[in-house]
Structure formats: structure tokens, C-alpha cells
PDB file of N, CA and C in Angstrom:
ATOM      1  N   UNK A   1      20.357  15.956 -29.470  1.00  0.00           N
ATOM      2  CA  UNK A   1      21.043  15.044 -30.349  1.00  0.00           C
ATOM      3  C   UNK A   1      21.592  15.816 -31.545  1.00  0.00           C
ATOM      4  N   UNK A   2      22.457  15.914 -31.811  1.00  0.00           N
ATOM      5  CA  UNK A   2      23.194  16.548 -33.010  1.00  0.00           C
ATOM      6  C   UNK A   2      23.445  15.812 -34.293  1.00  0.00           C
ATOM      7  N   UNK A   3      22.937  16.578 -35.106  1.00  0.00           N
ATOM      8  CA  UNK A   3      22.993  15.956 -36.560  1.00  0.00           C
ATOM      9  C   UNK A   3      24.429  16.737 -37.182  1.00  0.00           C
ATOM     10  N   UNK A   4      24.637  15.457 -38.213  1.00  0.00           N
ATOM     11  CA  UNK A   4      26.007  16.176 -38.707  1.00  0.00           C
ATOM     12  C   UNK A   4      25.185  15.764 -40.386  1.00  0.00           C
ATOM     13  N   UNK A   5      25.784  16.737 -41.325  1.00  0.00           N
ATOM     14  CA  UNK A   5      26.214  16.372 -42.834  1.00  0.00           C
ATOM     15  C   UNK A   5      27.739  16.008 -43.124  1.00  0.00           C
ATOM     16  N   UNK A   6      27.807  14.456 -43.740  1.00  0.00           N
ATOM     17  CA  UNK A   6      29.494  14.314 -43.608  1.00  0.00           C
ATOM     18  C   UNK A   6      29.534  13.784 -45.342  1.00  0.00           C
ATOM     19  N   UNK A   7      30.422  14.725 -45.556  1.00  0.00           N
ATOM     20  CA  UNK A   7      31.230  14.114 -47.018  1.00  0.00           C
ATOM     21  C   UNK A   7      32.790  13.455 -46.905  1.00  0.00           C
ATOM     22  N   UNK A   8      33.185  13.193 -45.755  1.00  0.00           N
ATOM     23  CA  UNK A   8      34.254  12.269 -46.004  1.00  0.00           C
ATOM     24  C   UNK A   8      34.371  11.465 -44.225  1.00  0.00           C
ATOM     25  N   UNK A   9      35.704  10.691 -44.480  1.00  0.00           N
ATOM     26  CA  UNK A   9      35.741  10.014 -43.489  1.00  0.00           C
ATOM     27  C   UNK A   9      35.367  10.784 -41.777  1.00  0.00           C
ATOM     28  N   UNK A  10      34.911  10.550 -41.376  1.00  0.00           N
ATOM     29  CA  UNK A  10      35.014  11.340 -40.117  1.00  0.00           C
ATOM     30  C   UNK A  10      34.614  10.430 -38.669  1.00  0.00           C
ATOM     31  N   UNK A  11      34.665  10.645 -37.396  1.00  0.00           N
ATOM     32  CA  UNK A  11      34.204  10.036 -35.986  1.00  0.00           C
ATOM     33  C   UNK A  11      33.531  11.105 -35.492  1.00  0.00           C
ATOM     34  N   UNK A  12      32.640  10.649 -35.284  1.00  0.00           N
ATOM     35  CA  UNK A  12      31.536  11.664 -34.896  1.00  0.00           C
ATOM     36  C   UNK A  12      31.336  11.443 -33.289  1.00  0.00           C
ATOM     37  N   UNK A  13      32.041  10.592 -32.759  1.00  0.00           N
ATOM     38  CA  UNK A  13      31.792  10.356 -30.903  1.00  0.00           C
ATOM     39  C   UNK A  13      33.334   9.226 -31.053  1.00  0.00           C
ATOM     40  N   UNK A  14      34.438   9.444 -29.722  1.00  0.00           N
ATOM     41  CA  UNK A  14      35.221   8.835 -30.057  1.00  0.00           C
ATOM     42  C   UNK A  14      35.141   7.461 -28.606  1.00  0.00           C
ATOM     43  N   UNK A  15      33.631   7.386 -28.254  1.00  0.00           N
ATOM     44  CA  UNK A  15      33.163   6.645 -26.987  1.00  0.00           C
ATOM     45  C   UNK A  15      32.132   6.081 -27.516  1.00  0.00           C
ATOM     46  N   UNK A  16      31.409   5.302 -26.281  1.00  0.00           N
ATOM     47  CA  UNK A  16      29.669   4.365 -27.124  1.00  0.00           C
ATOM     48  C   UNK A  16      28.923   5.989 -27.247  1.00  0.00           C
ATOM     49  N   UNK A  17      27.889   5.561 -27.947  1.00  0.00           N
ATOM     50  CA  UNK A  17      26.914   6.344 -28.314  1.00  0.00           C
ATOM     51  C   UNK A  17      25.835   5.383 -29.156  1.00  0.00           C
ATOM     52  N   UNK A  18      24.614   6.159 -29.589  1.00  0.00           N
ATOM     53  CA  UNK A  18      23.635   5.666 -30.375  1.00  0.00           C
ATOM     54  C   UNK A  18      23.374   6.333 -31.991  1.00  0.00           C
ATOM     55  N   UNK A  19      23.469   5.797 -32.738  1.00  0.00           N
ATOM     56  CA  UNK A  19      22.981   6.450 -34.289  1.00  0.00           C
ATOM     57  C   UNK A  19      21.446   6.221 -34.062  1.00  0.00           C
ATOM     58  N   UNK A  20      21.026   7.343 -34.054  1.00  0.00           N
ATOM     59  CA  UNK A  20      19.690   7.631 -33.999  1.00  0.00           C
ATOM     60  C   UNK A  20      18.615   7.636 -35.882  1.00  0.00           C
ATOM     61  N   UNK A  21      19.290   8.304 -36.395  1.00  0.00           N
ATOM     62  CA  UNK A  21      19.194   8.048 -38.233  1.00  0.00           C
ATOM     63  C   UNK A  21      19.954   8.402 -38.739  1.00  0.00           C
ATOM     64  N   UNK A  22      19.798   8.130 -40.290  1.00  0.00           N
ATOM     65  CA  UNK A  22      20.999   8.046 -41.498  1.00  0.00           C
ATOM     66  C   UNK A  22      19.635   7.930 -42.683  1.00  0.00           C
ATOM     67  N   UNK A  23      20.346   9.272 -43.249  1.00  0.00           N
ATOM     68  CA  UNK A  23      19.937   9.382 -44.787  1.00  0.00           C
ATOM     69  C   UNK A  23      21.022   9.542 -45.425  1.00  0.00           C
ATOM     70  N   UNK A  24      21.384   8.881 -47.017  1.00  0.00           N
ATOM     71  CA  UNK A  24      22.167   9.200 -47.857  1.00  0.00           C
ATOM     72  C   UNK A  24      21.613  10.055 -48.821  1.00  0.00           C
ATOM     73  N   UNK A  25      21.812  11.775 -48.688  1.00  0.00           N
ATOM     74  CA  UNK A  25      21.565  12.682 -49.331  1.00  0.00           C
ATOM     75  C   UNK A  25      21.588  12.942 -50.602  1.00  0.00           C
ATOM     76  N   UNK A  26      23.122  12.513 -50.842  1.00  0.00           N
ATOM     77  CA  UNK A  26      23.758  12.703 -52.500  1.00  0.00           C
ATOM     78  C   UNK A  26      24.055  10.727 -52.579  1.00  0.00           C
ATOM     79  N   UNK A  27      23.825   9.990 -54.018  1.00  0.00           N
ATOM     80  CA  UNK A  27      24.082   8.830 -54.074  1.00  0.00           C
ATOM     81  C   UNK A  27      25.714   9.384 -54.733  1.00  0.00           C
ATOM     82  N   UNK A  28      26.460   8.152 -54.448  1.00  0.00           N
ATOM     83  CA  UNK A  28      27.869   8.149 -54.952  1.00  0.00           C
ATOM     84  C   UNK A  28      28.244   7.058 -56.001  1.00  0.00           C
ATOM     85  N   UNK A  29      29.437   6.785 -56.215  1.00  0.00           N
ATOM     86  CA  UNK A  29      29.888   6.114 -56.914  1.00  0.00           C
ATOM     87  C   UNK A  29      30.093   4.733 -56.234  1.00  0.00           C
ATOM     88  N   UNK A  30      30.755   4.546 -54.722  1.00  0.00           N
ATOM     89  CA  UNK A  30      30.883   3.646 -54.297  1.00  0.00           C
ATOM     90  C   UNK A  30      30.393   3.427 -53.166  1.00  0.00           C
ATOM     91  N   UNK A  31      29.985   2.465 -52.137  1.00  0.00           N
ATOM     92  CA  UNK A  31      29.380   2.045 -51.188  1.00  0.00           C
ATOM     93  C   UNK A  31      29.741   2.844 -49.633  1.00  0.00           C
ATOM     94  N   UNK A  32      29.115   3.204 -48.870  1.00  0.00           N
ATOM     95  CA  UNK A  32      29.582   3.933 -47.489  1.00  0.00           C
ATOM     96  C   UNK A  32      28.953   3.237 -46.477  1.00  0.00           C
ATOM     97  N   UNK A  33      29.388   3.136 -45.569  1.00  0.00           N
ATOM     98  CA  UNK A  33      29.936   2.702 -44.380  1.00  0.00           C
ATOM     99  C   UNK A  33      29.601   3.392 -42.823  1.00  0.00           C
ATOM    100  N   UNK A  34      28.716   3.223 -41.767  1.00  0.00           N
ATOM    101  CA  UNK A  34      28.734   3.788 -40.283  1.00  0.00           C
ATOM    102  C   UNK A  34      29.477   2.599 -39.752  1.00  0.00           C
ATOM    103  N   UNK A  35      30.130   3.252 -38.905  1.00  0.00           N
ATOM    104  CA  UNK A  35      30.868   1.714 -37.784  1.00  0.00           C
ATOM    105  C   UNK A  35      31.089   2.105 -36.300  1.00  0.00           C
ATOM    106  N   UNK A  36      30.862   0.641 -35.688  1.00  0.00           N
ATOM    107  CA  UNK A  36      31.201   0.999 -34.366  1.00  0.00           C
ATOM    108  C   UNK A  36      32.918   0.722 -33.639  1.00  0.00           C
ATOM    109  N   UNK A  37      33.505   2.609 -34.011  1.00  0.00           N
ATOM    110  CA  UNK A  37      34.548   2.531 -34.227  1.00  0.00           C
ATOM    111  C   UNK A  37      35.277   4.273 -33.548  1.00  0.00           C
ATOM    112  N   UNK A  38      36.315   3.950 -33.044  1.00  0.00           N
ATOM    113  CA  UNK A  38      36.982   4.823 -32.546  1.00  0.00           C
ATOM    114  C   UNK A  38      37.402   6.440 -33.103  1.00  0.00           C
ATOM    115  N   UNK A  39      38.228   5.810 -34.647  1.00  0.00           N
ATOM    116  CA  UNK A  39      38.656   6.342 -35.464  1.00  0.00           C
ATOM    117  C   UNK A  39      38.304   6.106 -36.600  1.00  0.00           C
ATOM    118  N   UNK A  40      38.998   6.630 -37.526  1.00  0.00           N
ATOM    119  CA  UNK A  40      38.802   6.996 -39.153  1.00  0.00           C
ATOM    120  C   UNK A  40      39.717   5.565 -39.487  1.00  0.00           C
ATOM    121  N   UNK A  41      40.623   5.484 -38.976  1.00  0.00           N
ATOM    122  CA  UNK A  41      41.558   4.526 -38.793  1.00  0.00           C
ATOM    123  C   UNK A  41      41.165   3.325 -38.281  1.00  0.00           C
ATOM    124  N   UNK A  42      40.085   2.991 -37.687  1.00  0.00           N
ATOM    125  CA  UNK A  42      40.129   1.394 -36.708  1.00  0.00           C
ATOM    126  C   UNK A  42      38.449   1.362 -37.679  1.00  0.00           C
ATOM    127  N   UNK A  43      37.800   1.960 -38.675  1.00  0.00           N
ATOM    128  CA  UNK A  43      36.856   1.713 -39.355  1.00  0.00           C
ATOM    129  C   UNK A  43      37.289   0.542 -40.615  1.00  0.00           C
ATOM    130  N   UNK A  44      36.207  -0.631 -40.446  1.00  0.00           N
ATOM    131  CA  UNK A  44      36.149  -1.224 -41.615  1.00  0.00           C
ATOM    132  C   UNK A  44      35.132  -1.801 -41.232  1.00  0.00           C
ATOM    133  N   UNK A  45      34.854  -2.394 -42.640  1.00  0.00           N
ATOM    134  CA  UNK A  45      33.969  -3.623 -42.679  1.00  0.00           C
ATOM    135  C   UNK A  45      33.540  -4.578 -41.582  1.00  0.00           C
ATOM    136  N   UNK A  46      34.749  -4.710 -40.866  1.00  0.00           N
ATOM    137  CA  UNK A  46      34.413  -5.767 -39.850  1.00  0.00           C
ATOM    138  C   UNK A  46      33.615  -5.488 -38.836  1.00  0.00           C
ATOM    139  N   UNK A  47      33.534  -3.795 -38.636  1.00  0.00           N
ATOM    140  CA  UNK A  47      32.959  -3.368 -37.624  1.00  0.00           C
ATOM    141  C   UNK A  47      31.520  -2.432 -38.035  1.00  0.00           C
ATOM    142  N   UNK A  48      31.460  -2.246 -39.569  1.00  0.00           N
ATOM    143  CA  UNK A  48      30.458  -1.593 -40.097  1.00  0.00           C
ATOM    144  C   UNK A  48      28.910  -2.345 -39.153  1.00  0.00           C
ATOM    145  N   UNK A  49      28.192  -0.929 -39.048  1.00  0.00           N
ATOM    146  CA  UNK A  49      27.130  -1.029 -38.606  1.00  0.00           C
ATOM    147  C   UNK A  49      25.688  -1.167 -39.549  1.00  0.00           C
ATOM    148  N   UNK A  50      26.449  -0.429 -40.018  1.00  0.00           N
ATOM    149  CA  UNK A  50      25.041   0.166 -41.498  1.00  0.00           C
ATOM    150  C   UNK A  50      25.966   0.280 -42.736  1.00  0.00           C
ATOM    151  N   UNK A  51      25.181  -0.317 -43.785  1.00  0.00           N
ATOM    152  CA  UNK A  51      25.395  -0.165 -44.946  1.00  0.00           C
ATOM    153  C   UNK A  51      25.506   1.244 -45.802  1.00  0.00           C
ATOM    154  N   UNK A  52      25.753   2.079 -46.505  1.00  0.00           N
ATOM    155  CA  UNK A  52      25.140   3.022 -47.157  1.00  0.00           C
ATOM    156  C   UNK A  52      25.216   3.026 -49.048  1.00  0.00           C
ATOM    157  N   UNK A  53      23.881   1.932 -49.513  1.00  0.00           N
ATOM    158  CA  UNK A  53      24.345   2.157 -50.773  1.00  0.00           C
ATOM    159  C   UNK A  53      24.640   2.686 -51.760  1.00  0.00           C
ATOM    160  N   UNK A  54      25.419   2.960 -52.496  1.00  0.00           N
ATOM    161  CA  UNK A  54      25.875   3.879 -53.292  1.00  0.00           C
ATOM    162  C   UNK A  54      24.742   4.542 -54.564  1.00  0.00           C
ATOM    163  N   UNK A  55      24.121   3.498 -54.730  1.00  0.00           N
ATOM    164  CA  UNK A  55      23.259   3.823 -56.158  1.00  0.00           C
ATOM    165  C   UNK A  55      21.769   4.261 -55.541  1.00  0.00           C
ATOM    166  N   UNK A  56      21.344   4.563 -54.193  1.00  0.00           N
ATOM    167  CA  UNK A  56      20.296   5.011 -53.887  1.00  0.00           C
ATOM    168  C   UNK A  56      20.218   6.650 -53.360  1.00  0.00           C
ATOM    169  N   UNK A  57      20.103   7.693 -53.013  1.00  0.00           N
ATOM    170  CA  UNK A  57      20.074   8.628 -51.841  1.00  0.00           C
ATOM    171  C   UNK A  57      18.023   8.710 -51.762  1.00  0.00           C
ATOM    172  N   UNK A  58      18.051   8.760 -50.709  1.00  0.00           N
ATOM    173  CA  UNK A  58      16.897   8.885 -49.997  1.00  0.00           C
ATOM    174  C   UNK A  58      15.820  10.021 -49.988  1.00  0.00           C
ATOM    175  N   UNK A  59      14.967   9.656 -49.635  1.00  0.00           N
ATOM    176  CA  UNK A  59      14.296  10.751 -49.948  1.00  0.00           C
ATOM    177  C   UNK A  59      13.837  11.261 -48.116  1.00  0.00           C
ATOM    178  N   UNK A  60      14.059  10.258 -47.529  1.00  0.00           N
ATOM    179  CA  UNK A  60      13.267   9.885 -45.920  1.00  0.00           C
ATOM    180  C   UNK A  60      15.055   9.252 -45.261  1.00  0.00           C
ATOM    181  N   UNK A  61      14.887   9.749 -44.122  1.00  0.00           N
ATOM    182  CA  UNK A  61      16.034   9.046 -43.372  1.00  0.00           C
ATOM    183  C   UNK A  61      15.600   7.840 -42.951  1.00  0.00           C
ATOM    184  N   UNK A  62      16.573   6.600 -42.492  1.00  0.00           N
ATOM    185  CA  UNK A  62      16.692   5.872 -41.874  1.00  0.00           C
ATOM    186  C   UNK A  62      16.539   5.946 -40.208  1.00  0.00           C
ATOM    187  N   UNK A  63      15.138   5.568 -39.649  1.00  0.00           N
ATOM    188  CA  UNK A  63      15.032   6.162 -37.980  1.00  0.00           C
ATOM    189  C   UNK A  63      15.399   4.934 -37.541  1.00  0.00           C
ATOM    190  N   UNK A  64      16.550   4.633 -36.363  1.00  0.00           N
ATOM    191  CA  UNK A  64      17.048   3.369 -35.836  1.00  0.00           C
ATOM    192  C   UNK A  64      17.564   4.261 -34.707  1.00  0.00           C
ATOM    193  N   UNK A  65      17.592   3.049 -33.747  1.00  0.00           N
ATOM    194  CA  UNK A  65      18.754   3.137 -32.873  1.00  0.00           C
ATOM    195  C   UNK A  65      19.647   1.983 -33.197  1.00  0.00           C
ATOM    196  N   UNK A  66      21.012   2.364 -33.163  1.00  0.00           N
ATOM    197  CA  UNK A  66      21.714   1.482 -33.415  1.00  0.00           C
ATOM    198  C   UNK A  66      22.724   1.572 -32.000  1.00  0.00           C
ATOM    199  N   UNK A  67      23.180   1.139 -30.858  1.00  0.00           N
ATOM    200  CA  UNK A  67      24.408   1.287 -30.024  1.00  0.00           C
ATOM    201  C   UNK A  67      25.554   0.671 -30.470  1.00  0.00           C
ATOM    202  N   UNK A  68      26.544   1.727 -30.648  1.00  0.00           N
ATOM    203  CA  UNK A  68      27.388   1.601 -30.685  1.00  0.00           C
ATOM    204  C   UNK A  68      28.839   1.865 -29.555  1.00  0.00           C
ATOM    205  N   UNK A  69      29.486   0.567 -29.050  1.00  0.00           N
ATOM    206  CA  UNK A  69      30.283   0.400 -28.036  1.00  0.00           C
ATOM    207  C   UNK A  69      31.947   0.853 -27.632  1.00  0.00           C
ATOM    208  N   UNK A  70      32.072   1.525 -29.295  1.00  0.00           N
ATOM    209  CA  UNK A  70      33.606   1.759 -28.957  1.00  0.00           C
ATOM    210  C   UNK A  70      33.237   3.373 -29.624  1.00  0.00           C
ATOM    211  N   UNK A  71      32.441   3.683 -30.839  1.00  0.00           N
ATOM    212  CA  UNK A  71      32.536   5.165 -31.060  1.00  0.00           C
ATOM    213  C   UNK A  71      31.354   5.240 -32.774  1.00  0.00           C
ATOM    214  N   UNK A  72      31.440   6.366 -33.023  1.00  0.00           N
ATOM    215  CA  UNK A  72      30.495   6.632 -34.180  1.00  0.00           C
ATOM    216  C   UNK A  72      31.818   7.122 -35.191  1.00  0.00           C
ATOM    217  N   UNK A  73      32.097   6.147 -36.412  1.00  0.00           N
ATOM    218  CA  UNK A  73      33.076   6.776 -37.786  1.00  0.00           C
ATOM    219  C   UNK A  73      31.658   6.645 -38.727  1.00  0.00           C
ATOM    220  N   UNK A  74      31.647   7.439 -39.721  1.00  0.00           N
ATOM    221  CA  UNK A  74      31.165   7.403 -40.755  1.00  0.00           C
ATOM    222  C   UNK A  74      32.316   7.691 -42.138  1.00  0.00           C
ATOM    223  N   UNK A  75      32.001   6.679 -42.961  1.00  0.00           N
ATOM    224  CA  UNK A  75      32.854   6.564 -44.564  1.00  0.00           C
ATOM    225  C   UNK A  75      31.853   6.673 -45.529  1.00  0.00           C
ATOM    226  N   UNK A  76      31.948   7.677 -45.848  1.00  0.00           N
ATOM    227  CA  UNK A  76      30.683   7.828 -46.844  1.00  0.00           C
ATOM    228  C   UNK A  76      31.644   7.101 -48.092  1.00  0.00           C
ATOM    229  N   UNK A  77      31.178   6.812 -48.973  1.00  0.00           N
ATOM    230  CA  UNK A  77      31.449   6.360 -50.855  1.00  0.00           C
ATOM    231  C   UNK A  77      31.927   7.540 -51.247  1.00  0.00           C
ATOM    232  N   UNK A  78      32.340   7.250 -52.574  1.00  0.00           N
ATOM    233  CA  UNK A  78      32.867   7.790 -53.568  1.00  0.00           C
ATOM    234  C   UNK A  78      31.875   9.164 -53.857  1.00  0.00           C
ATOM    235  N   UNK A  79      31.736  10.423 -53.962  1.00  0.00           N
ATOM    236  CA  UNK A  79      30.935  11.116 -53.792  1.00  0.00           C
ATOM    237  C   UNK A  79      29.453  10.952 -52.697  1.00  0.00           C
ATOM    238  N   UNK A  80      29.043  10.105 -52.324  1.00  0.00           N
ATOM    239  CA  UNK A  80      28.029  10.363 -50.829  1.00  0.00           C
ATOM    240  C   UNK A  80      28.230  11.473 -49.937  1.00  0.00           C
ATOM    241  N   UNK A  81      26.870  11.638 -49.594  1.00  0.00           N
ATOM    242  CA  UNK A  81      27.282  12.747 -48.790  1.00  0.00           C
ATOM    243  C   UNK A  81      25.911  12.260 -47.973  1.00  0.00           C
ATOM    244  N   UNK A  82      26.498  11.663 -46.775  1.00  0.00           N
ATOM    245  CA  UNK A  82      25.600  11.210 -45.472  1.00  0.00           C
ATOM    246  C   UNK A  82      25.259  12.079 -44.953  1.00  0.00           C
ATOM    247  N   UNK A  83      23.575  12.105 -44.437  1.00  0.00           N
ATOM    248  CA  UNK A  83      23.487  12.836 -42.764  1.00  0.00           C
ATOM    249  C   UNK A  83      23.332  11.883 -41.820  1.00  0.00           C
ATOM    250  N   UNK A  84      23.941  12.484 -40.422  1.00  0.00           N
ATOM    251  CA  UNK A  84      23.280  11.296 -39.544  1.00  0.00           C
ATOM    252  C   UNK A  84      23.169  12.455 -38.316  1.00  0.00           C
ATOM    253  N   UNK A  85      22.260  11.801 -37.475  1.00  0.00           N
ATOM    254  CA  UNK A  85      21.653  11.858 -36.139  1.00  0.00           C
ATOM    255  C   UNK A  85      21.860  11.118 -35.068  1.00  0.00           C
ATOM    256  N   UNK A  86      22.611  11.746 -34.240  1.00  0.00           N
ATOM    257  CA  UNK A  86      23.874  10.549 -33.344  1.00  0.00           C
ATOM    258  C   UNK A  86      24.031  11.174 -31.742  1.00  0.00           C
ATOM    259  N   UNK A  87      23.927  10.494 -30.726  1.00  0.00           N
ATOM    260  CA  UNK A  87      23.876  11.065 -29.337  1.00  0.00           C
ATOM    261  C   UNK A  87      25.319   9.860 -28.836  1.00  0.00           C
TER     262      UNK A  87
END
């Protein structure tokens, strides 16, 4: 399973897959975003999976499975800087 560190928009699988965890490393200014989503482009709200709040970073990741059916985007916030763990 491959972990990524992401500081900006990115698709991390452009098919289903599973988010395995999510820690928010660095807290940001504004709220971030995992979705079950193709692109950087077909990511929003409507399809957000997980929250990532802005005013917390973690000390412990988030362990889930989450399936996701069309792809893995992550939008981190305004300075965030997500890790996640994603097959």
C-alpha cells in the first residue's frame, strides 16, 4: 500500500481503490478535502469522503477503510499538508 505526503491538489488512483488512513500533518488555514473522484477537476464537496480540518494536525493518523468507486483526489486547505495511505 503506498503512502503519499500531498501539499496540493492531487489523484492519487484515477480507478476504485481504498483510503486506508489520513493524518493532517501541518494544520492550515482552510479546510481539506479526500474524494471519491477521478480528477483534481471532478473533486468537490459533493463527492468528499473525509473531512480534513483545518485548525487541527494530528498527532496519530486516521486508520479507516474508506472505498472509493470512481478514484482517490486529495485537496488539502490552505497550507495542509496531508498524508494518506491508499491501495
Amino acid at each position: 500500500m503506498p503512502t503519499t505526503t500531498v501539499q496540493s491538489a492531487v489523484t492519487l488512483k484515477a480507478s476504485a481503490g481504498i483510503i486506508r488512513a489520513v493524518n493532517v500533518c501541518v494544520a492550515g488555514s482552510t479546510d481539506g478535502m479526500v474524494c471519491d473522484a477521478a480528477s483534481t477537476g471532478a473533486a468537490a464537496a459533493t463527492n468528499a469522503v473525509l473531512g480534513c480540518s483545518s485548525t487541527q494536525a494530528r498527532a496519530e493518523p486516521i486508520v479507516l477503510p474508506i472505498p472509493c468507486a470512481t478514484g482517490i483526489t486529495v485537496v488539502p486547505g490552505t497550507g495542509q499538508t496531508i498524508w494518506v495511505n491508499w491501495e
